[in-house]
Each structure stands twice: as C-alpha cells, then as structure tokens.
Protein backbone atom coordinates (compact mmCIF):
# COMPACT_ATOMS: atom_id res chain seq x y z
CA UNK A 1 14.98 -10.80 -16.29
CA UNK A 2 17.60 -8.60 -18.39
CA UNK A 3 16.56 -5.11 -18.80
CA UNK A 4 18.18 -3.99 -22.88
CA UNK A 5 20.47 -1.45 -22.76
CA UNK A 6 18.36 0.77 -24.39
CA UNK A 7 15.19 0.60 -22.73
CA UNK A 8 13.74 3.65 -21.53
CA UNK A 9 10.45 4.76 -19.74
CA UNK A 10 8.61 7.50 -18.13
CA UNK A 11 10.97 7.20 -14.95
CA UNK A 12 13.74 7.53 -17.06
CA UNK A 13 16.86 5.86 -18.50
CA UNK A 14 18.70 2.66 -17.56
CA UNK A 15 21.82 3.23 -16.21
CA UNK A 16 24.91 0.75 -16.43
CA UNK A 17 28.28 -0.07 -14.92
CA UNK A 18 29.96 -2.78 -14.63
CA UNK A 19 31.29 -4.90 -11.74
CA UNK A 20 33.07 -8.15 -10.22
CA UNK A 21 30.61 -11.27 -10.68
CA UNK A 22 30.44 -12.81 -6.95
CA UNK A 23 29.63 -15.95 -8.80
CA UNK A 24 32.22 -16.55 -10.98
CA UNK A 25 34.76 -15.72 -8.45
CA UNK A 26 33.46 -17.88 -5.51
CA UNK A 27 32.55 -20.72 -7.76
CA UNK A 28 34.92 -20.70 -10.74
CA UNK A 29 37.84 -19.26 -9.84
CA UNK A 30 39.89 -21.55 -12.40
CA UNK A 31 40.59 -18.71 -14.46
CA UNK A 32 42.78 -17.26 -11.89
CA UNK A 33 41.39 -13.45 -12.39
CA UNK A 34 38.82 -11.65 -11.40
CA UNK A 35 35.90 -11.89 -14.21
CA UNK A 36 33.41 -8.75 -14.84
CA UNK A 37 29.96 -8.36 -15.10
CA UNK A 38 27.44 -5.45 -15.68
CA UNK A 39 24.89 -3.93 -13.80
CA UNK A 40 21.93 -2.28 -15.15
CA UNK A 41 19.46 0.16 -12.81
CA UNK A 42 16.54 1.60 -14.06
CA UNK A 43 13.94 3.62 -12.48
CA UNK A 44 10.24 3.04 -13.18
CA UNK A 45 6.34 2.51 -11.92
CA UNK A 46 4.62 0.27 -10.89
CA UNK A 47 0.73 0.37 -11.77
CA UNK A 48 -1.59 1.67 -8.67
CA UNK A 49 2.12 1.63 -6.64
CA UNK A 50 5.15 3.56 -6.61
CA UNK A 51 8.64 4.18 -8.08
CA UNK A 52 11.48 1.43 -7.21
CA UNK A 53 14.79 1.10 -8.82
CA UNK A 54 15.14 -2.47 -10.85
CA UNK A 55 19.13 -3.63 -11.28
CA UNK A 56 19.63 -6.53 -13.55
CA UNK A 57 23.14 -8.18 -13.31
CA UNK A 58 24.46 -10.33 -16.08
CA UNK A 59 28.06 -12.14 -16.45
CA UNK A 60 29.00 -12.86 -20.18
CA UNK A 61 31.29 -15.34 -18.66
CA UNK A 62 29.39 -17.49 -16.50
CA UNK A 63 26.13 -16.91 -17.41
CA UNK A 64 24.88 -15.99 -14.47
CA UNK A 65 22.56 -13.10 -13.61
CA UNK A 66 20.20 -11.48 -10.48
CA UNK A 67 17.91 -9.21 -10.49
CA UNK A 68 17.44 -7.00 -7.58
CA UNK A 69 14.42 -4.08 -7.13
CA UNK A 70 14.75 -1.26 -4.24
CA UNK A 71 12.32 1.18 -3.00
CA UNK A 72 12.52 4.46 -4.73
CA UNK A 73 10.40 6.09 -1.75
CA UNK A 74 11.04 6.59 1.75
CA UNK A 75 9.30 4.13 4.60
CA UNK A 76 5.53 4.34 4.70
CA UNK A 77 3.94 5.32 7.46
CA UNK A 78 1.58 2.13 7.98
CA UNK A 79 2.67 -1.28 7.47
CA UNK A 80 0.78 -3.29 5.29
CA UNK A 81 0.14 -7.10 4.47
CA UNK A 82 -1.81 -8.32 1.35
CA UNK A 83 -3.54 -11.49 1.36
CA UNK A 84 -4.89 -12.99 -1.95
CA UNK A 85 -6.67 -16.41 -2.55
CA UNK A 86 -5.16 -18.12 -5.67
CA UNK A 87 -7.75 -19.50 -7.52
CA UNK A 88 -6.81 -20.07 -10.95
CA UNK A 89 -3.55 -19.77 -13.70
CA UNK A 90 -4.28 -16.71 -14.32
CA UNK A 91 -3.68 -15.73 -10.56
CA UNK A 92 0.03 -17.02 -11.05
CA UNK A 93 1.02 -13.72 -13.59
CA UNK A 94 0.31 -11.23 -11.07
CA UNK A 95 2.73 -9.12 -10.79
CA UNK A 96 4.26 -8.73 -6.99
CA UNK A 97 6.94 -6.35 -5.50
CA UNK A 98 8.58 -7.95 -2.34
CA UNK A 99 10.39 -6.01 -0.49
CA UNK A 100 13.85 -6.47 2.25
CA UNK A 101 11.28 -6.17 4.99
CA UNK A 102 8.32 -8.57 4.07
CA UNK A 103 7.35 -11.67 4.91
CA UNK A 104 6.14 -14.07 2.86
CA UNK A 105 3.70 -17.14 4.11
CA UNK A 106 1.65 -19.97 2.48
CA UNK A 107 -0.61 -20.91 5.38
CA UNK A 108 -1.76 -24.31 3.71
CA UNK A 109 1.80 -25.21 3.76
CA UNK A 110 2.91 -23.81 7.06
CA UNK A 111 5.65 -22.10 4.71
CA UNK A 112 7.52 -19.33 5.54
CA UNK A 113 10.30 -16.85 3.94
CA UNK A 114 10.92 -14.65 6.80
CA UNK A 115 12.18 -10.57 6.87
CA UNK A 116 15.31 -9.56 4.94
CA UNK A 117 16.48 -13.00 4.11
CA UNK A 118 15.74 -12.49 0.19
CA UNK A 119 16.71 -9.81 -1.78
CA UNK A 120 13.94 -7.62 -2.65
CA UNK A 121 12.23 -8.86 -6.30
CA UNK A 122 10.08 -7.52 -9.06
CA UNK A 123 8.37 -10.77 -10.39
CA UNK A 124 4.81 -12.36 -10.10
CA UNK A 125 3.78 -14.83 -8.06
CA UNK A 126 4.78 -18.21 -10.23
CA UNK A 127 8.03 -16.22 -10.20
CA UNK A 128 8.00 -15.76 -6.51
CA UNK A 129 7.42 -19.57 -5.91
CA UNK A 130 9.45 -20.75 -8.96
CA UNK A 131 12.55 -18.06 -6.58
CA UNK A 132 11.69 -20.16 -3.28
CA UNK A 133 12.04 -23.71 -4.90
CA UNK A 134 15.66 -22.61 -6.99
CA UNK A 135 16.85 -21.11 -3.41
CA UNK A 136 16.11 -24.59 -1.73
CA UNK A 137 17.71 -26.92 -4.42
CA UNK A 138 20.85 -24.67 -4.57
CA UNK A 139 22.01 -26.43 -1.15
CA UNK A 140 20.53 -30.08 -1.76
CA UNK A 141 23.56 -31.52 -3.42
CA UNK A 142 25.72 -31.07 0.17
CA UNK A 143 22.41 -31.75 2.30
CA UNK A 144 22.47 -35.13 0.23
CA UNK A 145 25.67 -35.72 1.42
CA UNK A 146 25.37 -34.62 5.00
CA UNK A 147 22.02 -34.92 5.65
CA UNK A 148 19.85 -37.73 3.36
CA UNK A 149 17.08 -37.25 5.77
CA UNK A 150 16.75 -33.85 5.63
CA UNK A 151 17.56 -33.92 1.93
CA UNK A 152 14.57 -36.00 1.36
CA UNK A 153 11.97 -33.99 3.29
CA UNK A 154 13.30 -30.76 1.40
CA UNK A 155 12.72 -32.85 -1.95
CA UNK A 156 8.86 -33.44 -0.78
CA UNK A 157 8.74 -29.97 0.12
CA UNK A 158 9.90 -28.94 -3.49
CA UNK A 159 7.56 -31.10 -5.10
CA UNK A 160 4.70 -29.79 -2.71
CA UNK A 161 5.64 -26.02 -3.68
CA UNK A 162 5.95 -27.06 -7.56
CA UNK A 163 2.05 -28.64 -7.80
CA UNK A 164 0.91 -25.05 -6.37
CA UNK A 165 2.05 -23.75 -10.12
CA UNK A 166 -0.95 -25.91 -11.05
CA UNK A 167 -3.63 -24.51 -9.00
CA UNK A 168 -5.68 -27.74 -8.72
CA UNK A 169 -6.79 -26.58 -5.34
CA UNK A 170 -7.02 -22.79 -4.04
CA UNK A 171 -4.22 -21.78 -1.75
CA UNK A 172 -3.55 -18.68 -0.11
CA UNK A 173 -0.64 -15.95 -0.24
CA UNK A 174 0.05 -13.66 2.52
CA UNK A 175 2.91 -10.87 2.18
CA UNK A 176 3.43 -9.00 5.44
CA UNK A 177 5.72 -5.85 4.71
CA UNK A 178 6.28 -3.35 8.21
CA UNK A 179 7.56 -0.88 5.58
CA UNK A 180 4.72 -0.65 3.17
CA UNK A 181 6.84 -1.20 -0.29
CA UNK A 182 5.65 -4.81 -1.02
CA UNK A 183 3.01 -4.58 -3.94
CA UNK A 184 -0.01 -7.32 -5.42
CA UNK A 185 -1.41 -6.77 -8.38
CA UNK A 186 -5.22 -6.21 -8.85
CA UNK A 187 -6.05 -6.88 -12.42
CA UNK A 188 -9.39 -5.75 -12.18
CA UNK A 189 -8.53 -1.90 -11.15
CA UNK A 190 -10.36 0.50 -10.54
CA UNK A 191 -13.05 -2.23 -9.85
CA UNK A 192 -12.48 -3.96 -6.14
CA UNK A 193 -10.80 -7.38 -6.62
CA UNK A 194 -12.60 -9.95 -3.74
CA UNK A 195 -9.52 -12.58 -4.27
CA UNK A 196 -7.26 -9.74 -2.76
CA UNK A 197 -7.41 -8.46 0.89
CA UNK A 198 -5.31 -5.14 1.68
CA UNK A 199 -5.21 -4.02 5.49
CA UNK A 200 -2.71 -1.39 6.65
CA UNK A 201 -1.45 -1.16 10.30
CA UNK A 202 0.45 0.47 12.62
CA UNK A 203 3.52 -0.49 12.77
CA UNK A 204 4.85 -1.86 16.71
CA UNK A 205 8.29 -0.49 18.19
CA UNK A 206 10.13 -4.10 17.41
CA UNK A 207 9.32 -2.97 13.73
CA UNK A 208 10.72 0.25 13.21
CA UNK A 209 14.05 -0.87 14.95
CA UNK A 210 13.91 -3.10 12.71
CA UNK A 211 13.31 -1.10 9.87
CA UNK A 212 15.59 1.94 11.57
CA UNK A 213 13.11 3.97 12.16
CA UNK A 214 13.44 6.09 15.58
CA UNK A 215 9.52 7.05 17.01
CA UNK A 216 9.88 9.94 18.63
CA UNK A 217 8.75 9.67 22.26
CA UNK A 218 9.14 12.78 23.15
CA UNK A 219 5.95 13.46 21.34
CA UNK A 220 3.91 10.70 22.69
CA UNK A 221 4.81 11.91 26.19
CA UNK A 222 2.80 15.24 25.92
CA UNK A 223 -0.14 15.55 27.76
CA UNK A 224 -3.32 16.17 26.28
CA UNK A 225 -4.08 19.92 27.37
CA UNK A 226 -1.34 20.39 24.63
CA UNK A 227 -4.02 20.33 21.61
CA UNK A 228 -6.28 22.85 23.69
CA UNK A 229 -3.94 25.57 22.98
CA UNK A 230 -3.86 24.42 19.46
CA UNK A 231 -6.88 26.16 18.91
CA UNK A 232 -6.14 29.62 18.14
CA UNK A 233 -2.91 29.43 16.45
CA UNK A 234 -1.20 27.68 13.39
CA UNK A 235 1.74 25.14 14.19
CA UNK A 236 4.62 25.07 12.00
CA UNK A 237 7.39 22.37 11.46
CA UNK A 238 9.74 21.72 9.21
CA UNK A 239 9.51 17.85 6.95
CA UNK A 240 10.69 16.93 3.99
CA UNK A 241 8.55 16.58 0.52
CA UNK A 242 7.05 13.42 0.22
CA UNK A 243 7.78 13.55 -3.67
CA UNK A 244 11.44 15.22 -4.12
CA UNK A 245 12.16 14.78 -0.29
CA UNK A 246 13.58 18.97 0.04
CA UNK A 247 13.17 20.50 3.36
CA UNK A 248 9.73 21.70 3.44
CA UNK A 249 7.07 23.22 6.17
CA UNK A 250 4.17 21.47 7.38
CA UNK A 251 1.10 23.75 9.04
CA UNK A 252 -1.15 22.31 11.52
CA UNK A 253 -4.53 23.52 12.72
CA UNK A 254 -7.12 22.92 15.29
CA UNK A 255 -10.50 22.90 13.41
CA UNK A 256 -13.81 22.76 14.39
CA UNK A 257 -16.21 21.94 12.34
CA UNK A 258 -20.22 22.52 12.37
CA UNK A 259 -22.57 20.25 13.55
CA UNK A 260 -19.51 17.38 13.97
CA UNK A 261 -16.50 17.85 15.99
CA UNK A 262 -12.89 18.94 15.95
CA UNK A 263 -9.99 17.89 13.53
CA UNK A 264 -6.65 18.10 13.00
CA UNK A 265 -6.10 19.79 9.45
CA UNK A 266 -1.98 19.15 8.56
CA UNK A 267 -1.27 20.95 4.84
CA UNK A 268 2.72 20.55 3.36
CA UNK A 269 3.61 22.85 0.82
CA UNK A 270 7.27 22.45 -1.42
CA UNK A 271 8.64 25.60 -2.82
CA UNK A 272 11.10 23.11 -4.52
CA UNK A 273 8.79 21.09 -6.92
CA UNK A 274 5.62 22.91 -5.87
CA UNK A 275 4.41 19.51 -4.56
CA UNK A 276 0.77 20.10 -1.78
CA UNK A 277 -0.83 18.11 0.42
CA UNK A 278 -3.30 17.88 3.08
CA UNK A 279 -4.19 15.81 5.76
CA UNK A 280 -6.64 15.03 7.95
CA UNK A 281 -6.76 13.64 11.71
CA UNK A 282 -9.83 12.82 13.76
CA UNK A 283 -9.01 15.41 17.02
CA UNK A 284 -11.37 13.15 19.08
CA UNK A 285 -11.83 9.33 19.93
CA UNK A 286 -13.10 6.27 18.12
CA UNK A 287 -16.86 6.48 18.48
CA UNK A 288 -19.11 3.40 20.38
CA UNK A 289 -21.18 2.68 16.66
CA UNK A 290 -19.49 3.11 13.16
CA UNK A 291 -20.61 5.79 10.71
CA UNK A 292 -22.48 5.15 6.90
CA UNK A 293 -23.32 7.80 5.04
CA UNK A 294 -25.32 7.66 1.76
CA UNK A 295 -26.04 10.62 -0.48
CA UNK A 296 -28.31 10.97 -3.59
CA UNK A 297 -26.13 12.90 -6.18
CA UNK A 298 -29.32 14.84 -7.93
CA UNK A 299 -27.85 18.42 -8.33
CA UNK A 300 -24.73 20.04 -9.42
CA UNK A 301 -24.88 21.73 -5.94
CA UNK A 302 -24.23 18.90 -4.59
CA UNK A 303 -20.43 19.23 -5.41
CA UNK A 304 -19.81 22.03 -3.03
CA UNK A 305 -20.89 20.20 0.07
CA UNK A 306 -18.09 20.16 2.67
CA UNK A 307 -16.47 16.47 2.72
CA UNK A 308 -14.15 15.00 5.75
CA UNK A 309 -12.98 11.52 4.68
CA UNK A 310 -11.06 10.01 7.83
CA UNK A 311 -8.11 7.26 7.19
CA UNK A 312 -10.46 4.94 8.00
CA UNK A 313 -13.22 5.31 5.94
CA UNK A 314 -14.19 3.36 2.25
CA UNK A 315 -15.84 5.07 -0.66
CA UNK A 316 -18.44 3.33 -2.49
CA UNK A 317 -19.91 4.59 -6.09
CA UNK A 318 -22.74 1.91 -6.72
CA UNK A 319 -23.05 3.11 -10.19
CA UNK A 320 -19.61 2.55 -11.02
CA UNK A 321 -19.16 -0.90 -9.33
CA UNK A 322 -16.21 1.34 -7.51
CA UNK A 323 -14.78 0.63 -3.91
CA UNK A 324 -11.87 2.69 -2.45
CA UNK A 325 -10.29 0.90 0.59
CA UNK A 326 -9.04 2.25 4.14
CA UNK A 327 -6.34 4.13 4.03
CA UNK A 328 -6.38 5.32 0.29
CA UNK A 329 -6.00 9.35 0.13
CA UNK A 330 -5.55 9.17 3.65
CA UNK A 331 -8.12 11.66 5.50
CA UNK A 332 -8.85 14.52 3.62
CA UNK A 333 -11.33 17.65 4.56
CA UNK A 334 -12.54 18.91 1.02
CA UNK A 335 -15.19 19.37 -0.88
CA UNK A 336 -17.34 16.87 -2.62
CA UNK A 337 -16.23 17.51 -6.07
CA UNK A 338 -12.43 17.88 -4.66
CA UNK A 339 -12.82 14.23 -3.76
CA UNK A 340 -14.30 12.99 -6.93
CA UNK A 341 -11.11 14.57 -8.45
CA UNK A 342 -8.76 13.33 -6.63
CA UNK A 343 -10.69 10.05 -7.31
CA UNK A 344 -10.39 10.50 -10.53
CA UNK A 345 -6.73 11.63 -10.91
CA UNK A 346 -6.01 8.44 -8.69
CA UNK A 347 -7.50 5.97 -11.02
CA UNK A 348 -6.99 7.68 -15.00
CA UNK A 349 -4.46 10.62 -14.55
CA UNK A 350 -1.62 9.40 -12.14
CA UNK A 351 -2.43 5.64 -12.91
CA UNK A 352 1.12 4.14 -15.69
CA UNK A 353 -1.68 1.67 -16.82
CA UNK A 354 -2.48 4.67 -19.06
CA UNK A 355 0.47 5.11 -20.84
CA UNK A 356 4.01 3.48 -21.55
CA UNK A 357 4.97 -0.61 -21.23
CA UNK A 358 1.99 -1.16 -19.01
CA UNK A 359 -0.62 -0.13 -20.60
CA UNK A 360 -3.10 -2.34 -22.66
CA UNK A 361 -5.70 -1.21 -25.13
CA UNK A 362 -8.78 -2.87 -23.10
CA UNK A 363 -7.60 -1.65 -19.65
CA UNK A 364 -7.02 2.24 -21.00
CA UNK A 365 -10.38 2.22 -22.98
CA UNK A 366 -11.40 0.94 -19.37
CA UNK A 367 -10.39 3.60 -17.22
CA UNK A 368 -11.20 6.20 -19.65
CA UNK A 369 -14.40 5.60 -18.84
CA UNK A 370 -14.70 5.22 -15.13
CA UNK A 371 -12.75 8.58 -15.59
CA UNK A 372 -15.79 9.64 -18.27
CA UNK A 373 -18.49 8.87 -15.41
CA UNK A 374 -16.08 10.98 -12.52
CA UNK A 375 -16.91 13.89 -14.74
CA UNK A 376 -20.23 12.84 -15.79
CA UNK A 377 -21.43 12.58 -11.91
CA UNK A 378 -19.14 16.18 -11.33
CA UNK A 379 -21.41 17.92 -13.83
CA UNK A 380 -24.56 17.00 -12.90
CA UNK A 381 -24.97 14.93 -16.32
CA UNK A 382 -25.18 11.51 -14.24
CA UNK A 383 -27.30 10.56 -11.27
CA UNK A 384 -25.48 8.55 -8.81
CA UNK A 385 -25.03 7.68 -4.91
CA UNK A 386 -22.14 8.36 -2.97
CA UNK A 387 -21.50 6.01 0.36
CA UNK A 388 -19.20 6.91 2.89
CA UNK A 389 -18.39 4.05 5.44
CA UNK A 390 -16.36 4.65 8.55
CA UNK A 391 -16.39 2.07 11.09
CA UNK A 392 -14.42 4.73 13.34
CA UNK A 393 -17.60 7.20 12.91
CA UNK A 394 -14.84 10.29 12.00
CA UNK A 395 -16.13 10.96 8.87
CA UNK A 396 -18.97 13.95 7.93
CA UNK A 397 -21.01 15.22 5.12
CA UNK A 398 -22.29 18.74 4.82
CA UNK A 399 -26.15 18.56 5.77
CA UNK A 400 -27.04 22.03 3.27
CA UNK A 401 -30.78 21.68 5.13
CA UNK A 402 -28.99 21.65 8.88
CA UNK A 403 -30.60 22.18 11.11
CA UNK A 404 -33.59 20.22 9.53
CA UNK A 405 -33.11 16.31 7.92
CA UNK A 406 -31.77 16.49 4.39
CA UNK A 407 -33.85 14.06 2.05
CA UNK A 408 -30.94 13.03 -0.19
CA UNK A 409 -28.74 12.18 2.62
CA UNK A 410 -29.31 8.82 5.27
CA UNK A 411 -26.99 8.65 7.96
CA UNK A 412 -26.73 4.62 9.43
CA UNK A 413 -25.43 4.11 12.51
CA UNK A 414 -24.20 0.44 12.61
CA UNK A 415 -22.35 -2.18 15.20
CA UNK A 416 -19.16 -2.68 14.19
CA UNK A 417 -18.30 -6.51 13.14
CA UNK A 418 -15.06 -8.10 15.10
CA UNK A 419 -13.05 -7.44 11.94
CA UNK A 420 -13.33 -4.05 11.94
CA UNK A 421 -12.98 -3.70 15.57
CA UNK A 422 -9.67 -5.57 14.82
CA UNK A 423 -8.31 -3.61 11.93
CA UNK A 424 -8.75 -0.42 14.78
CA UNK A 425 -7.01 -2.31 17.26
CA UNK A 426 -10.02 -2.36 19.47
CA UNK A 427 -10.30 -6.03 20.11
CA UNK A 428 -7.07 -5.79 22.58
CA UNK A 429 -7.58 -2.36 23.98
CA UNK A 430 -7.87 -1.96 27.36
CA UNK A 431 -9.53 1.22 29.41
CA UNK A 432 -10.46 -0.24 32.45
CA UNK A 433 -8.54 -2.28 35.20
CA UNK A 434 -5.19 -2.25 33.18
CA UNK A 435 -3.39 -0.24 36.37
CA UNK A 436 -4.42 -3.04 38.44
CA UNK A 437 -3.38 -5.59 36.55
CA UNK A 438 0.07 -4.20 36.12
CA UNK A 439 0.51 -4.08 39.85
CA UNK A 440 -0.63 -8.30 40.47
CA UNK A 441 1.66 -8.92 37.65
C-alpha cells in the first residue's frame, strides 16, 4: 500500500522524509553506497475505532516497500480479543488493525503469530493471511538447503493457509490484543454482526510488563474502610486528557443512589481542549442473579428518568434491530435521553463512515436514519422499548411510580449462563477455603 503524496484527510496531512532502505543495503549492496528511500506518515480513522499513524516506505531503487501502522492513542484500559467466523469472500475484505501486542490464531489450523513478532498492519484479513504466507516463503530457499524436511512441511503449510483465501469451508480468526488497539471490521454497523465476537478483559500483571505498563499496588493495598470516608467529600487527582493527553483533574464521588445502592461517579474535565467525561463504577459487589430491565418508551417524560449503565451492561433497541456490547460508553450515570445521545453521537456524529474516504452512499443514507429514529424515540414521535441487560445486576432505571410497580417498566431477574459468569471472571473465583489451600500447598 503507497499512500500519494498528496493525500489528505480529516486527521490531517501526510508527512514525508526520506531514509536509508534496510533492503537494498543488506541485500544489494553491489552498488557500493548507501541507497535512499522515503517514508510517508499519515494520521487518520478508522471507522467505529480510533486514530493510528500509517507510514508507507517505498525505494525507487529496489522496489521494495513496507507499510507500518502505530497507535495514535495511549494503552486501553481492558484488553480485548475479537473472534470472527469466516464464512464467505466477502469476509476476506474486512478491514483489520493488528497491533505490536496481538496475537493472532487460526484454531482449525493450530496456527499461531505470536506478540510483537510482526510489525503492526493496516490491511484486511486476505491481506493478513496473504502477510503470513510471504513471511514464511521469504526463508524457504535456505530451509531447502538446510532443512528439505522442514522445507516441505512449511510448503504444505503454505498451501493449507492459501485454500483459506477460498473459503470453501468456514474457519475461524481470533486476534488477542492485551493493549486494546487491534481492530475487526463490522460491516453491518450500527446493526450487531453475529459472525463477530468482541469480549474485553482485564488485563493480568505478565501483560502490562509486557506492554510497560506499571499497576500501581499501592492502591490495591488499601483497605476497604477507605471508600467509607469517601462519602462526604470530593477526591481530586490529577490524569491526563484522554483526547489531547494535557495534565488534567479527575473528581471522584461516593454516590448513593435511591432505591439501588452506592456508586462511584469519576468526571475529567480539560481546560486545554475542553474535552469531559464521566464515569461510572459499581461501589458494591457482583450480585448472585443478573439484572434485565425493559422499559416501554410511551411519553416524552420518559427521557428524564435517571439512567446508570454499568461497564457491563448491553443496550438493546428492538425497534431498531440495535445491540450495544459490554464495555461500549463504559458506565455512565445519566439520564435517559443523555444516553440515547450519546448513542446517537456514537453511531452518526463521531462515526468517519459519515464523511471522507470511508464513507459510502448506502452506509451514510444508513446511519442517517438509525440517527433519524434516536431523535424520533427522544421526542416522543416514536414508540419503542429500551432493554438494559447486566449480567453483573449494577445497572438501574428510575422507577417515577417508586414506591409502587411502574407499568411500563419489568425488571427480570435471571441465572447467569457459564459465559457470562466467565467474561466476569467468576468461573475461577474463589471466596471460600482459598487460605487453606495456600497453606497444604
């Protein structure tokens, strides 16, 4: 891929200098000087992702270019991992971003690239395999001659990874990335896409050495009678912006809230680029049943009922045929029509498949009208339901009727499958008998 010297975007301009091609002089050094290549860098967006920088190298003497793509961001605070079931052709042209830090795995071929041995690469997944096969033949002509045996297997191997380009039989890909940059497409945005599985998770200590990230233990260390005196005072400590990364102040508050229980509300405010944020954090534990919440949206009133979405709680829209995932928003206490709009501005506003290189006519006319129905539902124009799922049981909806049963709203109190148990990390948690096992051991 060669970005044109020209080409500009919303992120900006592509910027070029030039440098010594590695290639040229490892390979070719007949010349008997140092031959010069350029380097372009461009920052952009991806669709439903983030900013990275993309660097194309090219040498005009041997031919040879790279292209590179870096995180624009800092380190997420979850890991994640995608998992997709290829199914068809059309599965091959989705576009991936894989990162230093991810891991890439075929399961039906036992096939693994593992952490930071590639480059990190803008591409799609025919790209991605098409990548793995040119990295495996660039050795074979020495393995030939060293190693026939091996040679040979590597040659079945190829062939193996080359009929997956085909898709006569479904396959999966998994990308594991600690870091949270790696990036699969979902074509059918904002609808859910069942071929593609997103989980997020916490990331273990092995991890963020890896990643050089430092946890801060001092923190984990404090007992709990800490958040009691939380309670009548607002914490302050310093951060940095999540969007222009300045030194910026975070406030955190002990809640409680009515009928429900306590929370953790964290709001950032940047006097640089007048970037604001809020979080939320459940201030108690995981509860025995998970939490479903359905509302019928009848009334305009309806919009000012008070709205705590935990991290681990999906939003379903029946109406809409819309599902937003664990994680997305992150917990937020708000007001019904504050979380339409940040709905909303997630899907049509902030979303590049709007506007620029990315966008299409059929997939703006698209989301201009998901966004159409946002502000239908908002103004009372458009009868809908609202479903908030928490298998954690931290989320709440305002009851306006409280103390007495409000007849628009059912609240479902359900047994949590194994799945969801392990996406909390419940399966493997331990409360009772641990101390004695750690002495026998």
């Amino acid at each position: 891929m060669t970005i044109p010297a020209n080409y500009e975007s919303e992120g900006g301009c592509v910027r070029q200098h030039h440098r010594f091609c590695s290639f040229c002089n490892a390979v070719l050094p007949s010349s008997g000087q140092l031959e010069i290549g350029s380097t372009r860098m461009l920052l952009t967006k991806i669709p439903f992702f983030k900013e990275i920088i993309i660097s194309s190298f090219t040498c005009p003497h041997c031919c040879w270019s790279n292209t590179e793509i870096q995180s624009a961001g800092r380190i997420q605070d979850q890991g994640i991992t995608y998992t997709l079931k290829v199914r068809s052709k059309q599965d091959m042209n989705r576009e991936v971003v894989k990162a230093d830090s991810a891991t890439v795995r075929i399961p039906e071929l036992d096939f693994e690239i593992p952490a930071f041995t590639q480059k990190g690469s803008l591409s799609t997944i025919e790209g991605l395999i098409g990548r793995t096969v040119a990295g495996l033949e660039q050795d074979q002509p020495t393995r030939k001659a060293t190693a026939p045996e091996v040679a040979a297997k590597i040659d079945e191997f190829m062939e193996r990874l080359q009929k997956l380009k085909d898709v006569k039989s479904e396959f999966t890909l998994v990308i594991d990335d600690p870091s949270g940059n790696s990036f699969v497409e979902n074509p059918f945005a904002p609808q859910k896409d069942d071929a593609l599985t997103v989980a997020h998770y916490k990331r273990t200590p092995q991890q963020d050495a890896q990643l050089g990230v430092k946890s801060d233990e001092k923190d984990e260390e404090k007992p709990g009678n800490d958040i009691v005196s939380m309670r009548n005072e607002v914490l302050v400590f310093n951060t940095n912006c999540p969007e222009c990364n300045a030194p910026a102040s975070t406030n955190m508050k002990l809640v409680q809230i009515p009928h429900f229980k306590e929370v953790i509300i964290m709001a950032t405010n940047c006097d640089s680029c007048g970037h604001r944020t809020n979080e939320v954090k459940s201030g108690g534990a995981t509860e025995e049943l998970g939490t479903r919440i359905t509302l019928r949206l009848t009334d305009p009133s309806d919009m000012t009922r008070d709205l705590l979405k935990s991290e681990t709680c999906c939003i379903l829209i029946p109406e809409l045929e819309f599902e937003l995932g664990m994680a997305a928003l992150g917990g937020k206490f708000t007001t019904l029509e504050g979380l339409l709009k940040d709905i909303r501005e997630l899907i049509v506003s902030k979303n590049p498949f709007t506007c620029g290189d990315s966008s299409t006519p059929e997939r703006t006319e698209k989301l201009e009208i998901f966004g159409e129905k946002i502000d239908k539902i908002i103004a009372g124009e458009m009868e809908g339901h609202i479903i908030l799922d928490d298998p954690a049981g931290n989320s709440y909806l305002q009851n306006i009727y409280a103390p007495d049963p409000d007849p628009e709203m059912t609240i479902e109190k359900y047994q949590r499958t194994f799945e969801q148990n392990e996406d909390l990390g419940l399966n493997d948690m331990r409360t009772e008998g641990y101390q004695e096992e750690a002495k026998d051991s």
